[in-house]
N, C-alpha and C. Protein backbone atom coordinates (compact mmCIF):
# COMPACT_ATOMS: atom_id res chain seq x y z
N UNK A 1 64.15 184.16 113.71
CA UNK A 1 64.74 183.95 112.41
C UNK A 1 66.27 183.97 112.50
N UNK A 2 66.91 184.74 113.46
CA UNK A 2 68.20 184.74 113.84
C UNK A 2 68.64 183.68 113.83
N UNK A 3 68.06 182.92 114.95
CA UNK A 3 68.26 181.36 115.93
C UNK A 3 68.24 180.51 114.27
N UNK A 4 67.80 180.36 113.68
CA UNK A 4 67.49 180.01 112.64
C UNK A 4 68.51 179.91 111.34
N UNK A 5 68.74 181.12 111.40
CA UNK A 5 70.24 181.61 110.15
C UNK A 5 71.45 181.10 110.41
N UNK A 6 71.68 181.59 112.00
CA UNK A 6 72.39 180.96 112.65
C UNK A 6 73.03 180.06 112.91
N UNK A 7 71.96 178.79 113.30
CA UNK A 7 71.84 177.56 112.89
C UNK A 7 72.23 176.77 111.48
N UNK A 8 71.89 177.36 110.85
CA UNK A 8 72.34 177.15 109.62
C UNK A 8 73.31 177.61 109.20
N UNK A 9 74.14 178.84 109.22
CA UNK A 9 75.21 178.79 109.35
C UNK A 9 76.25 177.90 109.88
N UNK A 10 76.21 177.80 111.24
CA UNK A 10 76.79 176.54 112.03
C UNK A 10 76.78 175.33 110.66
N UNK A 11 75.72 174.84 110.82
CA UNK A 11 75.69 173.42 110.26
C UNK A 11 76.37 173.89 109.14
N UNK A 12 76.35 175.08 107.69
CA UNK A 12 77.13 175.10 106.99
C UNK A 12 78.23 174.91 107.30
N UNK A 13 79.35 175.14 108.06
CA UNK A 13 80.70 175.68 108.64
C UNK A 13 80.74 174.11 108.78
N UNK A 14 80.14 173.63 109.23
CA UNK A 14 80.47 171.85 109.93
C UNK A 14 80.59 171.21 108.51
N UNK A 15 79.68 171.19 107.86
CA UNK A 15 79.93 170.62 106.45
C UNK A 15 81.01 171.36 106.07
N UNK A 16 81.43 172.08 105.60
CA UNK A 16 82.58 172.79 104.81
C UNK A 16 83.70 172.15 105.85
N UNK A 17 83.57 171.97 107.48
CA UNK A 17 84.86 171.14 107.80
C UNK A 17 84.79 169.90 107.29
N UNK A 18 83.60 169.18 107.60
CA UNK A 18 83.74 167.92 107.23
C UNK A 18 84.07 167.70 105.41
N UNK A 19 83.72 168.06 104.49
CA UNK A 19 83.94 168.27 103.52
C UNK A 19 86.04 168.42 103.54
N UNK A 20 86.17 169.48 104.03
CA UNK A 20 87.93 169.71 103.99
C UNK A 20 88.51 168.18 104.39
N UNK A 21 87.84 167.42 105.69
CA UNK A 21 88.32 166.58 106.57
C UNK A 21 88.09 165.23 105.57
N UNK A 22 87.50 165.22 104.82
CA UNK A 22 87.01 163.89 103.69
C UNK A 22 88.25 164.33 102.97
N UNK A 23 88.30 165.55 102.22
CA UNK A 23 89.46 165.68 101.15
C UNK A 23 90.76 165.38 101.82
N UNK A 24 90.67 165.90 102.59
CA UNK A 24 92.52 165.58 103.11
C UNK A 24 92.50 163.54 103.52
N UNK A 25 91.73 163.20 103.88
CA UNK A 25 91.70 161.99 104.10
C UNK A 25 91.97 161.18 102.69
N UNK A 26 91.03 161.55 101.70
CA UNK A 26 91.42 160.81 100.24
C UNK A 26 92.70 161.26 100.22
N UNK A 27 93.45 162.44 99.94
CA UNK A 27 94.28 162.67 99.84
C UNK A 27 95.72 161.70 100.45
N UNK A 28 95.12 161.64 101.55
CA UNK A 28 96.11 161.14 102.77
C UNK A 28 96.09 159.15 102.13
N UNK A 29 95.04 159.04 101.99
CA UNK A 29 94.48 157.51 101.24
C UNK A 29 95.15 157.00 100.22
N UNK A 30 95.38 158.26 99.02
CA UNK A 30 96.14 158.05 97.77
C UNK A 30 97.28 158.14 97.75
N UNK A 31 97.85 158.92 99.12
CA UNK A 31 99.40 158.58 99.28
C UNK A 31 99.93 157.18 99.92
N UNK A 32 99.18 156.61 101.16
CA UNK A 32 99.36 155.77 101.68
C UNK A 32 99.30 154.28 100.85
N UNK A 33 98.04 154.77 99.55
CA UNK A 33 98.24 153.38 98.41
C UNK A 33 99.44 153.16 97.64
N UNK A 34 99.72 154.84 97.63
CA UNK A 34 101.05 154.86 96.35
C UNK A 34 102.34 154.09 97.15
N UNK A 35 102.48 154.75 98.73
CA UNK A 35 104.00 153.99 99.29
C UNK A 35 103.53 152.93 99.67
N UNK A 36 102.26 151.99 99.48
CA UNK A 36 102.26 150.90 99.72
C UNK A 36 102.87 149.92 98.75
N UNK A 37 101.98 150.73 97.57
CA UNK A 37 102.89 149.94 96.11
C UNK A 37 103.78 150.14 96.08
N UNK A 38 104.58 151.00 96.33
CA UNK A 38 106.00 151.14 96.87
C UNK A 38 106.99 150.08 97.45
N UNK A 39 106.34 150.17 98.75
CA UNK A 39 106.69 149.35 99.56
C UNK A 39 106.67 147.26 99.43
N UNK A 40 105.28 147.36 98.31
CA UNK A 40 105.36 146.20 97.64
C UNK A 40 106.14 145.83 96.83
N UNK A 41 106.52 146.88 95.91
CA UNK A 41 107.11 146.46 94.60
C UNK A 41 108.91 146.11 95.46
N UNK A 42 109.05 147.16 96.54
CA UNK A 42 110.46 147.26 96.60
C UNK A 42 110.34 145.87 97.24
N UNK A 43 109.59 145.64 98.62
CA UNK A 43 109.82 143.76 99.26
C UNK A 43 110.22 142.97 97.94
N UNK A 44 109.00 142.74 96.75
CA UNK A 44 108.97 142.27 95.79
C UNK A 44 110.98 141.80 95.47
N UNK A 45 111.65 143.02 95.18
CA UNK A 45 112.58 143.24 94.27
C UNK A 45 113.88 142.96 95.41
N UNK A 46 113.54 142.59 96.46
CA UNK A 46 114.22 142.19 97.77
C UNK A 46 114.32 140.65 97.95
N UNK A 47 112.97 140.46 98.02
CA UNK A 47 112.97 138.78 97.79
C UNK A 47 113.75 138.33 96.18
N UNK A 48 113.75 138.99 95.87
CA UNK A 48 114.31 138.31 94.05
C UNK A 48 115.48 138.41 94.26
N UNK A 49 116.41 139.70 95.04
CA UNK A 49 117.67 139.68 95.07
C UNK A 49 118.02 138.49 96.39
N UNK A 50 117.28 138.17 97.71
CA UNK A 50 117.95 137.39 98.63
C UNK A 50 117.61 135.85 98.19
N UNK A 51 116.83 135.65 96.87
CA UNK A 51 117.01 134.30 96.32
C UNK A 51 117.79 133.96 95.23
N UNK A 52 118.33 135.31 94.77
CA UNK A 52 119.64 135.11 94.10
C UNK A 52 120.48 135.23 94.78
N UNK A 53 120.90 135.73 95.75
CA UNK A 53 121.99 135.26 96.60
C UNK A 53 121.81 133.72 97.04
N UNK A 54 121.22 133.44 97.52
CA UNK A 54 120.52 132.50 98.02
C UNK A 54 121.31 131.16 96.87
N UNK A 55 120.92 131.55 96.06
CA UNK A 55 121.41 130.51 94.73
C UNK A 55 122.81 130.65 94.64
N UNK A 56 123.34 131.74 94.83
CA UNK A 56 124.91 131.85 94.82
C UNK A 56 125.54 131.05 95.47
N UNK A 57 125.29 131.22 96.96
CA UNK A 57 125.87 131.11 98.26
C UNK A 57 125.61 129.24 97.94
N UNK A 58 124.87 128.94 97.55
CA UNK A 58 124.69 127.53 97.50
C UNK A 58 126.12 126.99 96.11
N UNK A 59 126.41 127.93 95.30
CA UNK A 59 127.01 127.48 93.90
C UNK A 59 128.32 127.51 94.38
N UNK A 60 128.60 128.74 95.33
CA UNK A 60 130.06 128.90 96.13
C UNK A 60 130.15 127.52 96.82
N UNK A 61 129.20 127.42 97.70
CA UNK A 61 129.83 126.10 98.54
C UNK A 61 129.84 125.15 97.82
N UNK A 62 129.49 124.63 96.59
CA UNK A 62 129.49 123.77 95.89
C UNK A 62 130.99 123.55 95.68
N UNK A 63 131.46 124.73 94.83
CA UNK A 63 132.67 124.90 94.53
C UNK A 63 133.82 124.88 95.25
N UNK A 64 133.18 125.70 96.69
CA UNK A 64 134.28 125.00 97.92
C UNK A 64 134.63 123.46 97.95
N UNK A 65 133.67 122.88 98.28
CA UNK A 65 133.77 121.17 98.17
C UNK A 65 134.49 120.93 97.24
N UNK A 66 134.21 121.65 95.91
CA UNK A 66 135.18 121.00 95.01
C UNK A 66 136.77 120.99 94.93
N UNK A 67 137.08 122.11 95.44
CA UNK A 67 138.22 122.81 95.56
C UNK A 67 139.04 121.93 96.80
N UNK A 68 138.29 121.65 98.06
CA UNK A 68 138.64 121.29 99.05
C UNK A 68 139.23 119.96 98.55
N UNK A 69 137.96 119.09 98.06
CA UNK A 69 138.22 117.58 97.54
C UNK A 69 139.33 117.57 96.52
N UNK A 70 139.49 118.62 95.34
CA UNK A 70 141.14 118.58 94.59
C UNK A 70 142.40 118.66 95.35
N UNK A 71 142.43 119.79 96.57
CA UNK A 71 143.44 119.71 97.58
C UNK A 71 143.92 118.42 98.37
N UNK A 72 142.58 118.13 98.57
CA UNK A 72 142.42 116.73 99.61
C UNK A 72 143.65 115.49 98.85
N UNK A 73 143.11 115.60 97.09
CA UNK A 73 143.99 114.71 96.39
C UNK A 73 144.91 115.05 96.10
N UNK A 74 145.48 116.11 95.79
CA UNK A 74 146.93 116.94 95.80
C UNK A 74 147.50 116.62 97.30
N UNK A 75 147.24 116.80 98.67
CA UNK A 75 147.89 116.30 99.48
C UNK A 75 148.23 115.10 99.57
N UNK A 76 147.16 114.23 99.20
CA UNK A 76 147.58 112.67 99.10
C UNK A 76 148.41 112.63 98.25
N UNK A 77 148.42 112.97 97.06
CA UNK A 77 149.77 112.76 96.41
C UNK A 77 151.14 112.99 96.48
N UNK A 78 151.16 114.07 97.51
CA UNK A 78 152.47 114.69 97.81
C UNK A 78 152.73 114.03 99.03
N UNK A 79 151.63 113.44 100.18
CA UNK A 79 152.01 112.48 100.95
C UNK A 79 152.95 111.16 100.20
N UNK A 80 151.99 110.78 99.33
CA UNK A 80 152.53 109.77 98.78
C UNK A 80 154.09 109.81 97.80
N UNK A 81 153.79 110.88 97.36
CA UNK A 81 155.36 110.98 96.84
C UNK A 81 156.39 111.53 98.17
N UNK A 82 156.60 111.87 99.30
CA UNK A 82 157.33 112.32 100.62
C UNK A 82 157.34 110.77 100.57
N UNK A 83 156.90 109.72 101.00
CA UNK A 83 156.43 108.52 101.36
C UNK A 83 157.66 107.78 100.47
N UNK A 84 157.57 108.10 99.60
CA UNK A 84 158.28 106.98 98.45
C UNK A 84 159.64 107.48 97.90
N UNK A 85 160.30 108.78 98.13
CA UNK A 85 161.50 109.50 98.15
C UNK A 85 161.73 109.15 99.62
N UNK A 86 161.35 109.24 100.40
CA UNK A 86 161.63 108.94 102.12
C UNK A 86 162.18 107.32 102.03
N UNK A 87 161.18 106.66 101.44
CA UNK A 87 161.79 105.24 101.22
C UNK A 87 162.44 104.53 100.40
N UNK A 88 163.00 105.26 99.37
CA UNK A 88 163.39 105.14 98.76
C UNK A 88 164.98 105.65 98.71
């Protein structure tokens, strides 16, 4: 009857680990979902900011060109006026 109690004891003790070893695992489960959503939401809010840059960086160079091409005609003109005081 010893061998017996015994036994059963044991196997209690194994359940009560396995039991602890399930809880800490959910546990461990419900954290790993939470910094996943985490980790989603923040990529999420990463991609939104490097496609607004993204849109910037495209509006700047736009504006470079533009800027460049007004210079471009401001030099020609001041070529052209050097040009015509020179020959003149």
């Amino acid at each position: 009857m010893t061998d017996f109690y015994d036994s059963f004891q044991a196997l209690e003790e194994k359940l009560v680990k396995a039991t602890e070893i399930f809880k800490r695992s959910q546990e461990e489960k419900r954290k790993l979902l939470k910094e996943l959503a985490e980790l989603r939401t923040e990529s999420k809010e990463r991609a939104q900011r490097l496609e607004a840059l993204e849109r910037e960086v495209q509006v700047l160079r736009r504006e470079r060109e533009d800027v460049r091409g007004r210079v471009e005609k401001i030099l020609q003109q001041i070529d052209v006026l050097t040009k015509a005081d020179a020959g003149g």
